[in-house]
Structures are given as structure tokens and as C-alpha cells.
Protein backbone atom coordinates (compact mmCIF):
# COMPACT_ATOMS: atom_id res chain seq x y z
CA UNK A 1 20.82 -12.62 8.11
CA UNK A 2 19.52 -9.56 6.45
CA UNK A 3 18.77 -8.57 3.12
CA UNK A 4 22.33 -6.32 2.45
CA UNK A 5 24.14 -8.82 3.23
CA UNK A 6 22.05 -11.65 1.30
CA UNK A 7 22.66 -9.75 -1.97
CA UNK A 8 25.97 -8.97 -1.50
CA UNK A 9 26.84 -12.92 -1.24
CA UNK A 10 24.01 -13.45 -4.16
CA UNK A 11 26.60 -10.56 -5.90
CA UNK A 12 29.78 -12.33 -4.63
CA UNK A 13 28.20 -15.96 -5.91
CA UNK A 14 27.88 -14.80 -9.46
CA UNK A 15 31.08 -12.67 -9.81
CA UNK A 16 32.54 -15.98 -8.79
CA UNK A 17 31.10 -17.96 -11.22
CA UNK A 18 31.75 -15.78 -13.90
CA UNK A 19 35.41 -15.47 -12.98
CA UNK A 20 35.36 -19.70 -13.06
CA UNK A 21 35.97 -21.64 -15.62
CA UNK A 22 33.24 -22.85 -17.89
CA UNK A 23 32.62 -26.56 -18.04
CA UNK A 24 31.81 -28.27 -21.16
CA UNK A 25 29.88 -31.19 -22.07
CA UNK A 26 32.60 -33.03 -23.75
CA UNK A 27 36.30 -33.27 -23.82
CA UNK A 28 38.86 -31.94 -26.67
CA UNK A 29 39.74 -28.71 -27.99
CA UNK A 30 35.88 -26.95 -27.25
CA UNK A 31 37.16 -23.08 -26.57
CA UNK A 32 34.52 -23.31 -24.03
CA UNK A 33 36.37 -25.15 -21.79
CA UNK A 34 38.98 -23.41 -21.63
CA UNK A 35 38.80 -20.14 -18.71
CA UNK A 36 37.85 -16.68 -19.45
CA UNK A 37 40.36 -14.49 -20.69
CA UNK A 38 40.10 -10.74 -19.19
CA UNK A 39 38.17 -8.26 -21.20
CA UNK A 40 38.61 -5.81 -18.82
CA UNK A 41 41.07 -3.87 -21.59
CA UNK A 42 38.26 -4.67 -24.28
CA UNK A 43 35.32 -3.24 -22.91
CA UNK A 44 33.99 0.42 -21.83
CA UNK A 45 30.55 1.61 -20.94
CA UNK A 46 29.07 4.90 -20.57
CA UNK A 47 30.54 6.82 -18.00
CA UNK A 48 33.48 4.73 -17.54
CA UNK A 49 35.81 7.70 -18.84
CA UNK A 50 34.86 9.64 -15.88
CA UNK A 51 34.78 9.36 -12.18
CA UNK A 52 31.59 10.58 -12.20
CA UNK A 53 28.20 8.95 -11.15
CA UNK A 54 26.11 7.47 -14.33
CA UNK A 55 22.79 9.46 -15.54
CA UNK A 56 20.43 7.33 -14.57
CA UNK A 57 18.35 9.56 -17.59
CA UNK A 58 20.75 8.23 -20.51
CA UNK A 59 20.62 4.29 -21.44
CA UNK A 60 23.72 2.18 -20.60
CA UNK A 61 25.94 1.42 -23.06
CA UNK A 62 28.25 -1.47 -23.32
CA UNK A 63 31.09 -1.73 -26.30
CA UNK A 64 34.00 -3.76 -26.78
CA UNK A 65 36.69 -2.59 -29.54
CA UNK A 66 39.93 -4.20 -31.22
CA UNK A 67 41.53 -7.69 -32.35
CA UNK A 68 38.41 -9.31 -33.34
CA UNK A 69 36.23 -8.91 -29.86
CA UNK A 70 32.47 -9.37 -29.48
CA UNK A 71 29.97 -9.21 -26.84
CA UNK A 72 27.90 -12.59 -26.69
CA UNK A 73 25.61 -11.66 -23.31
CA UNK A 74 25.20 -8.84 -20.65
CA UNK A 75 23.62 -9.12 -17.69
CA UNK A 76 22.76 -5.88 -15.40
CA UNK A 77 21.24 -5.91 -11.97
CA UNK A 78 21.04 -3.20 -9.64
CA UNK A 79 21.41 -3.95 -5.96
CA UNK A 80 17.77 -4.64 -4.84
CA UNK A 81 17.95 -7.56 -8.19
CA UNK A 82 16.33 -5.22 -10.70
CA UNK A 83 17.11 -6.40 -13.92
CA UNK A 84 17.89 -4.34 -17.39
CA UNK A 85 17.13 -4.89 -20.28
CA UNK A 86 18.66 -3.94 -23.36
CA UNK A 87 19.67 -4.76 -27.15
CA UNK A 88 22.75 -6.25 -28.37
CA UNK A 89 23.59 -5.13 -32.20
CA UNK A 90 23.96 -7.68 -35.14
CA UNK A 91 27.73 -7.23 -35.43
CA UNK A 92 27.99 -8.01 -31.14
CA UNK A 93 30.32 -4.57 -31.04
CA UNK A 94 27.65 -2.46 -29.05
CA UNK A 95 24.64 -3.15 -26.11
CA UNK A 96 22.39 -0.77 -25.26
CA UNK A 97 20.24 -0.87 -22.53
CA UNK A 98 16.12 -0.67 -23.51
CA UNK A 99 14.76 -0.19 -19.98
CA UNK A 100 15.68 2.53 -17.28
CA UNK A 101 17.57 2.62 -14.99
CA UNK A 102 17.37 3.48 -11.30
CA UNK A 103 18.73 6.72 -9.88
CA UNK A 104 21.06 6.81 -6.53
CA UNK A 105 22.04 2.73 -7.63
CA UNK A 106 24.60 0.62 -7.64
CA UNK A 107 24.59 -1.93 -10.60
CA UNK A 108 26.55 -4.43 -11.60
CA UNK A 109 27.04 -5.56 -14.54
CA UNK A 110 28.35 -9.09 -16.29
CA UNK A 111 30.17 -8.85 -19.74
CA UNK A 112 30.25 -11.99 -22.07
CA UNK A 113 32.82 -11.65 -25.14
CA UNK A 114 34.77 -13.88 -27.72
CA UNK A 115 37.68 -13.17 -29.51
CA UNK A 116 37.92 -13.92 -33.31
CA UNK A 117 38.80 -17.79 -32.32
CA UNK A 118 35.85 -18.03 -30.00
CA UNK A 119 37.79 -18.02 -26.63
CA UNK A 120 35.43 -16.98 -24.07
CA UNK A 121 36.44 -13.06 -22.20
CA UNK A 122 34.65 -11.97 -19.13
CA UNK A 123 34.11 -8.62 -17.66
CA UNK A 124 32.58 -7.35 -14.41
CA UNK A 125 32.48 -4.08 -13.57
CA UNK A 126 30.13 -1.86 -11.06
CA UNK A 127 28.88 1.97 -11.31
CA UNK A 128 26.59 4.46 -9.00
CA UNK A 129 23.84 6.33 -10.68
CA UNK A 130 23.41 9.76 -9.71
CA UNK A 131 21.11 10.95 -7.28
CA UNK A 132 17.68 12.49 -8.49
CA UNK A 133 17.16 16.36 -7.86
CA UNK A 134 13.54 15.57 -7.04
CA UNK A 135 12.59 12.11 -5.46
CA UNK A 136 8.93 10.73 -5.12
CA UNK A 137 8.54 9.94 -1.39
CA UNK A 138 5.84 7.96 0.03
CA UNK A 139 4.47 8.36 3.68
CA UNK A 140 2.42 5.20 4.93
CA UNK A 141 -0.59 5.37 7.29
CA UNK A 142 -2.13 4.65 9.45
CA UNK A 143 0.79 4.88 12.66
CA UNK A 144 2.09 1.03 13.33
CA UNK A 145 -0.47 -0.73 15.84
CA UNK A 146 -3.59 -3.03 16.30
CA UNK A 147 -6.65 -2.07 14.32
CA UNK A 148 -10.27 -3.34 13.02
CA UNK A 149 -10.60 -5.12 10.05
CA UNK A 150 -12.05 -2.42 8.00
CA UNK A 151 -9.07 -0.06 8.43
CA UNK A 152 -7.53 0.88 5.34
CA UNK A 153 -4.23 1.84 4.87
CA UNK A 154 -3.02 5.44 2.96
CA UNK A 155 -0.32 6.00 1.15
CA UNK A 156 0.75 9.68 0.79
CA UNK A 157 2.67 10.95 -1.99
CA UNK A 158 5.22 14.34 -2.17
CA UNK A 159 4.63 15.17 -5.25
CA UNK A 160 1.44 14.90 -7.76
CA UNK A 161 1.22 11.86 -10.19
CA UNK A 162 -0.59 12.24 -12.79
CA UNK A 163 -1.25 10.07 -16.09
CA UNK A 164 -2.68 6.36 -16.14
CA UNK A 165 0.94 4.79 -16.71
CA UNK A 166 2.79 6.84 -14.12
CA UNK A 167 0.02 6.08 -11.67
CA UNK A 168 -0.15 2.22 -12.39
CA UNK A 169 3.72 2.53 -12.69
CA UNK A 170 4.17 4.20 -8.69
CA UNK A 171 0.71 1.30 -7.67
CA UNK A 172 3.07 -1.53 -9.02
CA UNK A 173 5.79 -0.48 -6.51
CA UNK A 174 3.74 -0.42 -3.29
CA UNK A 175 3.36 -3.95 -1.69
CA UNK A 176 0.44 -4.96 0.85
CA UNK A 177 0.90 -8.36 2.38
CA UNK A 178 -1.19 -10.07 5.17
CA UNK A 179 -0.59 -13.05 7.57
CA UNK A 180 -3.30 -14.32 7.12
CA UNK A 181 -4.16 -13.18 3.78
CA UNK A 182 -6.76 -11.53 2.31
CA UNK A 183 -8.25 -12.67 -1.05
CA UNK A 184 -6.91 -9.50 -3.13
CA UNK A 185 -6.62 -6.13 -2.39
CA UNK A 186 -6.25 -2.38 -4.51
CA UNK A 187 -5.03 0.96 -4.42
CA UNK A 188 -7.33 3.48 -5.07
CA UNK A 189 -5.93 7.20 -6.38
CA UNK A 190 -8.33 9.78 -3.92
CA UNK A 191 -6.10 12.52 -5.66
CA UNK A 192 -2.92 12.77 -7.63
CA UNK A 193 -1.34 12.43 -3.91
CA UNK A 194 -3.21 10.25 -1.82
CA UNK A 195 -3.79 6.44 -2.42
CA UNK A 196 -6.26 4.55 -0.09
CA UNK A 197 -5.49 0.13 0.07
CA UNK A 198 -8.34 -1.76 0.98
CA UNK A 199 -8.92 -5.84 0.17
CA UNK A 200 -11.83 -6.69 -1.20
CA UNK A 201 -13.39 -7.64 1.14
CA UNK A 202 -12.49 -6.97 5.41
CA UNK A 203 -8.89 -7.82 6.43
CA UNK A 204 -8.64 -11.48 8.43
CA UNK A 205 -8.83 -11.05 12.28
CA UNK A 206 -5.52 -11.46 14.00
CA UNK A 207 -3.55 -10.91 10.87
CA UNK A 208 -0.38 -9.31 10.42
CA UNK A 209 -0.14 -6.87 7.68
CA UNK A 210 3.12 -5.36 5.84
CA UNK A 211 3.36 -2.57 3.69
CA UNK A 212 6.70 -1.76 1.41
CA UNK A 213 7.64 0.18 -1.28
CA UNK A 214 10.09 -0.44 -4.05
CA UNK A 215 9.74 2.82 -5.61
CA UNK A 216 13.11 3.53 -4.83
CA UNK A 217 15.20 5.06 -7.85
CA UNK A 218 12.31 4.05 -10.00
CA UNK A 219 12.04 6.41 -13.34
CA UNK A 220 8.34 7.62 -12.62
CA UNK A 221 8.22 10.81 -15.42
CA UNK A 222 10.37 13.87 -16.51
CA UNK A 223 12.43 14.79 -13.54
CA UNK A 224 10.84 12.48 -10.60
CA UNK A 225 12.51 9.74 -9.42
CA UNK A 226 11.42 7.59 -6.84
CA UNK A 227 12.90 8.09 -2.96
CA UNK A 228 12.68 6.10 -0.16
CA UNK A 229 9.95 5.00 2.20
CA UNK A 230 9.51 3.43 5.33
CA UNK A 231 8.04 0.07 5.47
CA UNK A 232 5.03 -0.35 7.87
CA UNK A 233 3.53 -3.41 10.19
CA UNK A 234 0.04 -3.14 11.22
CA UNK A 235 -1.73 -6.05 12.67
CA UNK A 236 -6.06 -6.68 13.46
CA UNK A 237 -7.80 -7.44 16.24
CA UNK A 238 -11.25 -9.09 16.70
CA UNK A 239 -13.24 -8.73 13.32
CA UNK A 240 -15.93 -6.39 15.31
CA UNK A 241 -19.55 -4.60 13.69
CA UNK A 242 -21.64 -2.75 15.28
CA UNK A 243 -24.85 -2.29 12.97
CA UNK A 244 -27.41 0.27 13.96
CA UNK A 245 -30.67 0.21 12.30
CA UNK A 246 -32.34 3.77 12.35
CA UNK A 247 -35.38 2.13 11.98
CA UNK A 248 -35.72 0.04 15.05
CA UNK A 249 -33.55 2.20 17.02
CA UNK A 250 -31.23 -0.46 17.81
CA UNK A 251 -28.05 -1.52 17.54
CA UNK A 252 -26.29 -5.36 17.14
CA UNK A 253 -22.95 -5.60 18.24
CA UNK A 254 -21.08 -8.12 16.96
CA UNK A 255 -18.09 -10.14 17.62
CA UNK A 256 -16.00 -12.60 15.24
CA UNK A 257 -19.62 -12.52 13.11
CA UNK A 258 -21.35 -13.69 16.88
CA UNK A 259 -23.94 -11.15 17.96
CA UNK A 260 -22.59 -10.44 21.54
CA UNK A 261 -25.14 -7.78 22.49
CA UNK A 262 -28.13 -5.73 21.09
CA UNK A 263 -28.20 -1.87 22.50
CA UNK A 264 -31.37 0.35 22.68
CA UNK A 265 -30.04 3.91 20.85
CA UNK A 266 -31.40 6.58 19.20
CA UNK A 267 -30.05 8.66 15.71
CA UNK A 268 -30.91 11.59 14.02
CA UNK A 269 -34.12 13.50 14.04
CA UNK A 270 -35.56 14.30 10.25
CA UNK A 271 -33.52 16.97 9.30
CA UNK A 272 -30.32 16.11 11.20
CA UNK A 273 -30.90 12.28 10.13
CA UNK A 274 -27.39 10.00 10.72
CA UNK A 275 -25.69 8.99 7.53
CA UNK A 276 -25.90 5.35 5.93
CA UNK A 277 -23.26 3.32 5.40
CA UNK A 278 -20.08 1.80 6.28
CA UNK A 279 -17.99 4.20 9.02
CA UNK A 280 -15.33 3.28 10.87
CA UNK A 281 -14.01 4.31 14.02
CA UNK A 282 -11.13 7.25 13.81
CA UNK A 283 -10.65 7.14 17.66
CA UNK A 284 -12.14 7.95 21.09
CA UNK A 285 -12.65 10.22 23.77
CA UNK A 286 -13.76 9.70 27.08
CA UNK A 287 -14.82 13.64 27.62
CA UNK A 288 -15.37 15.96 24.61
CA UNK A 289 -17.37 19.08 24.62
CA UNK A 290 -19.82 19.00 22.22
CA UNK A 291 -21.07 22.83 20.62
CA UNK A 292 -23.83 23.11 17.61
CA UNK A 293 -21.65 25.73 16.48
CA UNK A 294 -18.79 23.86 15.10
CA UNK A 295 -21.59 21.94 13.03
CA UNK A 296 -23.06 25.17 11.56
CA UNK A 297 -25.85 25.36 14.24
CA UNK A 298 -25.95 29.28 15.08
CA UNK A 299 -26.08 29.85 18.85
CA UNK A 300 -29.56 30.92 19.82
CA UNK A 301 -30.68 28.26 17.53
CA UNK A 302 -33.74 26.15 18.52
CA UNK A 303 -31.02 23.31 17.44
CA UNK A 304 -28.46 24.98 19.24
CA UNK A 305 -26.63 23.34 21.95
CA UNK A 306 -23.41 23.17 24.16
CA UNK A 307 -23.12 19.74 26.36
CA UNK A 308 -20.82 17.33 28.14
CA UNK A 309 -20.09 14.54 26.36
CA UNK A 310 -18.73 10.81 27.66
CA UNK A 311 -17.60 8.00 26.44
CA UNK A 312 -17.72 9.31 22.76
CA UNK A 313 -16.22 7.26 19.34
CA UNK A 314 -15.53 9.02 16.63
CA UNK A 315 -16.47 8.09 13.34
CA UNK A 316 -16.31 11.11 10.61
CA UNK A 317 -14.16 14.14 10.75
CA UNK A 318 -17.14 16.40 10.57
CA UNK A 319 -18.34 15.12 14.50
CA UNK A 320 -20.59 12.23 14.11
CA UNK A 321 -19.71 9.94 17.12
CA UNK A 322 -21.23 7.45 19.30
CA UNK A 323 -21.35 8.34 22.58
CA UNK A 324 -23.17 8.56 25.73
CA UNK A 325 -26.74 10.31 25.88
CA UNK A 326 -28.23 10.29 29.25
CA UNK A 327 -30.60 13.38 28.16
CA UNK A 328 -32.49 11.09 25.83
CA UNK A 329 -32.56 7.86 27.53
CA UNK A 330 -36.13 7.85 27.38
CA UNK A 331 -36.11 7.73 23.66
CA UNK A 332 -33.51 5.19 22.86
CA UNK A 333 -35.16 2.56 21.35
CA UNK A 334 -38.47 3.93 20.22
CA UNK A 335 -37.25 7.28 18.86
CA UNK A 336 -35.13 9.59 16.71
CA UNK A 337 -33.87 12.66 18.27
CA UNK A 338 -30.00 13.59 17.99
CA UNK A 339 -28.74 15.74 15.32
CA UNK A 340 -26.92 12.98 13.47
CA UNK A 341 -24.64 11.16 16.46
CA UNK A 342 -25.90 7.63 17.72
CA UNK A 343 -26.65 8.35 21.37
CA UNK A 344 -26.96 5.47 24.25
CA UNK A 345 -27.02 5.41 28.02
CA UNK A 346 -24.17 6.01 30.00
CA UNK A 347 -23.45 2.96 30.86
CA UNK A 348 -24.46 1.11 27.23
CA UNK A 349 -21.99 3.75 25.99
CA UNK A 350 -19.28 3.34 28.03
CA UNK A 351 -19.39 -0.81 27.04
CA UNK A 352 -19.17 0.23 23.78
CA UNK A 353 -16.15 2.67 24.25
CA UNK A 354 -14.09 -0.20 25.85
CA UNK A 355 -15.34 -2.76 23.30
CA UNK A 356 -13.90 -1.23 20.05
CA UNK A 357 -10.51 0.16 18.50
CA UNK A 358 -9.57 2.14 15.32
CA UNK A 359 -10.42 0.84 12.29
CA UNK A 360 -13.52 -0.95 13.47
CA UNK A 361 -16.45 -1.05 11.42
CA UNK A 362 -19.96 1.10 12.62
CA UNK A 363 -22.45 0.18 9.55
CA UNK A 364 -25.30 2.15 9.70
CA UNK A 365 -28.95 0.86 7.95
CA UNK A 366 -32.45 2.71 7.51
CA UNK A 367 -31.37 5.79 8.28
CA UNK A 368 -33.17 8.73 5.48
CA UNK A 369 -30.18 10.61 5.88
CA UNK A 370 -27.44 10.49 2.62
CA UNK A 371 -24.93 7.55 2.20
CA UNK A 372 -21.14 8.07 4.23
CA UNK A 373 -19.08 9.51 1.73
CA UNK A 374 -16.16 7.44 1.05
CA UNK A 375 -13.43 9.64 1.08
CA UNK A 376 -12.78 13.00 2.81
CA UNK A 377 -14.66 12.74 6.11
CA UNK A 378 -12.98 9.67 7.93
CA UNK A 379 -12.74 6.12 6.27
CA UNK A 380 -16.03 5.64 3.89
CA UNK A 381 -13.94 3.31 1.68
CA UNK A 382 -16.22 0.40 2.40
CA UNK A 383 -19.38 2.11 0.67
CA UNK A 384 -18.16 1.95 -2.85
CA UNK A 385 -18.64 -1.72 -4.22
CA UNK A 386 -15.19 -3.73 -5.47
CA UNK A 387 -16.39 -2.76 -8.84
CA UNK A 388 -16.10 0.79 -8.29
CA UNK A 389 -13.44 0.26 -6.03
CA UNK A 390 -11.34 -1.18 -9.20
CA UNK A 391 -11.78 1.45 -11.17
CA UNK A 392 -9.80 4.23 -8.92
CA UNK A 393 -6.77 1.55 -9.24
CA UNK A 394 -4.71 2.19 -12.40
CA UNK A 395 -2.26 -1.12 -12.31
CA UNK A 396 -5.55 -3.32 -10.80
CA UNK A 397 -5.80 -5.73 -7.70
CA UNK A 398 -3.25 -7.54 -5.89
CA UNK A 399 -3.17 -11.24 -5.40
CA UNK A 400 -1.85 -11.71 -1.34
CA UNK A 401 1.42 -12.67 -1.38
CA UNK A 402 1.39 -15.00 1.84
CA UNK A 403 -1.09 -18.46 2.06
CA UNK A 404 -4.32 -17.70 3.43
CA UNK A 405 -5.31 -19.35 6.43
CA UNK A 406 -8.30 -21.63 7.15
CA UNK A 407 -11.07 -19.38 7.85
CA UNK A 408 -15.14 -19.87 8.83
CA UNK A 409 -17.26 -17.45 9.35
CA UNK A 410 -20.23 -17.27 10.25
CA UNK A 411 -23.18 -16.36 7.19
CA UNK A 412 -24.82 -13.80 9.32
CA UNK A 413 -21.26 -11.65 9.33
CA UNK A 414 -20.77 -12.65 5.92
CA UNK A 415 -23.98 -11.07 5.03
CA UNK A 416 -22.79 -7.72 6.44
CA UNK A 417 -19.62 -7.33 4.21
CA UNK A 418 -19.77 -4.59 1.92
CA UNK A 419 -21.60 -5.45 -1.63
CA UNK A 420 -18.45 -7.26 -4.02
């Protein structure tokens, strides 16, 4: 059964039990007991004059006029169960709605009244909001598939939000949920358009994670509504780390927090030396051309070079990969000498290509080159602590919303998780 037609039964349910008569606790002449009269010729709200869709800008007003009539309760919901809330006045002649309401809607709304004998009245009655001109759309990433744990997931925005309480106002409408669940989770704001969701701490392996939006209609500031957005299902693979230590010139690659292999490799010479951190993988290729050019190497260089490349994983925008490095073979192991990429053998390289995915984690330890960057050059999230990770959230973390499973991991994985 799907949602539309669950609320519209939820809808039809309570119209119905408004429309039925009350019961009351005793017998006798109780003007509760007795069924609702119609206030339908009572009652107006705003807009009801005119055929016209409601401003969602302007409050909603409810008033009842003539022989004695006042309003005892209203209830307003907009399709998707959003309540409103709102004032009733001291004389129970006039309700005014205190909260907004959602553009391109359809509420309905439940009138209580009395007459001047205390009979009960009952209204129902439905409107449309209008549209927005300008609606806050929200583009998910990454495309629905199987990543690593460490992937996080974007959220890009149409238009620039600005202002703590917008911000924590548009965070507040964006859902993350896993199967099984992680502890908690945040938004972070890497620009007035661009949120980045990561949990606290890697996602579960084998989990299925959901990503919604109910920013839909939602007042966000002056002229910006919120539109529509597609929902998105991503789900994890093995919880795989590969951790290279530029000092040993080695790398442990690890599988559900089980070391499965340790590969002789070689990073970058002093001057070109491979960036610390947390990395992980953006994708693959099993042939790319590799030219010192594109990395500000002049041609002519001593540095400068122009090769083959197999079997090479990306993991930064700027061309830091792990590949396949049959020129230095001699020095993997003992010896520093690319110009930032983590080189292996053919063969070591090519296990590694078919061992990992997207969103799998490449931590990198000992190196004297400068920390990964977290944002702007693939997925650094990882290297900011859940400390500093809180504070680019402006609504806070997320509790999961599904039961965590059972989970044991190993202490030597456990070790490798970022710093809480």
C-alpha cells in the first residue's frame, strides 16, 4: 500500500469521525451527545471568497460569525501530516495560524464550534497553497549503488542558504537512515550549496542506506520555498582499509578489520611526498595516461614525465592514485620515489584494483607530506575529528532512525577509525 493512499484513508478516517456523533460519558440531556450540527454556513477562512490558491506567505485564518457561534478547536494538517499551529482569540470568534505554511499544499482543516446553547458544529473544509516562484531543490549524491563504508553522501542545493536558522531549518528536512544503523550521523555546510553526511564514525558493512527530503513546500526565507527531491538508496559492501605507512613502505590491506594481505609499495619522494590522511577511492581505471604536466610539472622538467599507467585507483581529484609501477619495482618496500601516487607491481596492483570499490577507505600514515584536505579534492571528510565535524552542522547530529544491528569488530580496525 503506498504512502498516497495511506493518508488519504488516515484523511478519510478523521473526516469520518468528525462527521460522527460524539459519545458521552453519561446519559441525559449532555449537548455533547447529541451530533454535530453543520457549520459549514458559520465559518470562512482566508481565501475562501475566491477560487484562488491560498498564499502560503499570509497566516490562515479561521472565523465563524452570527447567532451566538464560537470556535472551540482547529486542527490543520497538510497532506504529508504537517501540523499548524495557531492561536484561538479569548472571545473563540477568530484563529489564526502561528506557524507557516507550506507552498504547492493541500491542507485540510477540522473546525470545532458551539452555538450559544453549547450544541457541538463541525466544519471540514480543504484548500491548495500556491506554488512558490522560486523552490529550493536538492540533488543527492553519490549515483544509487554499492559503496565503502567511508563514502559520504552530498547533498546539493539550487540556491544559496545562508544564516544559522535557515541552514539548521533546510538540515532538519534531510533524512539519512541505515539498515544497519550507524550510531549518529551530521550534515556538514562545505558552502552555502553543498552539504556533505557522514556518521560518526564508518557506515556498517552490508547496510542499506536511505536518504529523503521533506523540504518540500517548507518556508526556508524571503521568497524560497522548498521543491522537491528525489529520494536515494545506497547500500555498503565489505568494510575495506588499506593503510600505507610511508615509513616502512608498506601497505596492510584489510578486510572486515582482518588483515588479508601486506603489499611492498613505494610513495612520494621529499618534495613530491604523498599526503596523510584519510582518502577514499573516487573510482578506477584500468589504463590512464599519466603526464607531469597536468600536475604543474613543465615538460623538459628533470620531474617531468609522460607514462602508461595500469590498474590505477583514484583517490583525489588533483591525480593521486594507486596504481601499478613496474619502473620502480626495485624500490617498493625500501624506498620513496613517486611524485605523490602509491606505486606497486603490476601484479600487486592489479589485486588491489579488483579488491576495492568507491567509497573505500586508503588511510595514509608517516608520510612528511601535508594532511588530505577534507573537502575540495575528493572525499577528505574523514580527517576532521567528530568535534570539528559538529561544528559545520547547524541543526546538530542525527540519532539513526532504524535498530542497529549486533556488531563485533575487531580492536585492530577499531583502532583505525578516524579520531571521535
Amino acid at each position: 500500500m503506498g504512502q498516497n493512499h495511506l493518508r488519504r484513508n488516515t484523511i478519510a478516517l478523521v473526516i469520518a469521525a468528525a462527521a460522527a456523533p460524539l459519545a458521552a460519558c453519561g446519559g441525559g440531556g449532555d449537548p455533547l451527545a447529541a451530533t454535530p450540527y453543520d457549520a459549514s454556513s458559520h465559518v470562512s477562512y482566508t481565501g475562501s471568497a475566491s477560487k484562488k490558491a491560498v498564499d502560503p506567505k499570509k497566516p490562515l485564518e479561521i472565523t465563524v460569525k452570527g447567532g451566538g457561534h464560537r470556535i472551540t478547536d482547529v486542527t490543520a494538517a497538510d497532506a504529508a501530516g504537517r501540523h499548524v499551529r495557531g492561536e484561538l482569540s479569548a472571545d473563540g470568534t477568530h484563529w489564526r495560524s502561528t506557524s507557516g505554511l507550506a507552498a504547492g499544499a493541500h491542507y485540510t482543516v477540522w473546525v470545532s464550534t458551539e452555538d450559544s446553547k453549547g450544541h457541538p458544529g463541525r466544519k471540514v473544509l480543504g484548500f491548495d497553497t500556491a506554488t512558490a516562484d522560486k523552490r529550493l531543490r536538492v540533488s543527492f549524491g553519490p549515483d544509487t549503488g554499492t559503496y565503502g563504508v567511508g563514502q559520504p553522501l552530498t547533498a546539493e542545493l539550487s540556491a544559496p542558504v545562508q544564516g544559522h536558522d535557515a541552514r539548521a531549518l533546510v538540515e532538519s528536512n534531510l533524512h539519512v537512515a541505515s539498515a544497519p544503523a550507524a550510531v549518529e550521523g551530521a550534515w556538514y555546510w562545505v558552502d552555502s550549496r553543498t552539504l556533505h553526511y557522514r556518521p560518526r564514525f564508518y557506515w556498517p558493512a552490508h547496510a542499506r542506506i536511505d536518504v529523503t527530503s521533506t523540504l518540500d513546500g517548507v518556508h526556508v526565507r524571503k521568497g524560497l520555498y522548498g521543491g522537491p527531491a528525489m529520494p536515494l538508496t545506497l547500500r555498503t559492501g565489505d568494510r575495506v582499509e588499506a593503510v600505507t605507512d610511508a615509513a616502512t613502505d608498506h601497505m596492510t590491506f584489510m578486510r572486515n578489520g582482518r588483515t588479508v594481505r601486506t603489499l611492498p609499495v613505494t610513495t612520494g619522494k621529499p618534495g613530491f611526498s604523498t599526503r596523510n590522511g584519510f582518502k577514499v577511492v573516487l573510482g578506477q581505471e584500468s589504463f590512464v595516461r599519466m603526464n607531469s604536466t597536468t600536475v604543474g610539472i613543465a615538460k623538459g622538467s628533470q620531474e617531468a614525465y609522460d607514462l602508461d599507467v595500469h590498474w590505477a585507483t583514484r583517490v583525489t581529484w588533483s591525480g593521486e592514485y594507486v596504481h601499478a609501477a613496474p619502473w620502480s619495482v626495485a624500490s617498493q618496500g625500501r624506498a620513496n620515489v613517486s611524485h605523490g601516487c602509491t606505486g606497486m607491481s603490476m601484479s600487486d596492483a592489479k589485486w588491489f584494483f579488483d579488491q576495492v570499490r568507491r567509497g573505500d577507505i586508503v588511510h595514509v600514515v608517516h608520510s612528511l607530506g601535508a594532511t588530505m584536505e577534507p573537502f575540495g579534492n575528493g572525499f577528505g571528510d574523514w580527517n576532521l575529528t567528530w568535534d570539528q565535524w559538529k561544528k559545520g552542522s547547524a541543526a546538530g547530529p542525527q540519532k539513526a532512525d532504524w535498530a542497529p544491528a549486533l556488531s563485533q569488530e575487531p580492536a585492530t580496525a577499531a583502532r583505525l577509525q578516524p579520531e571521535a
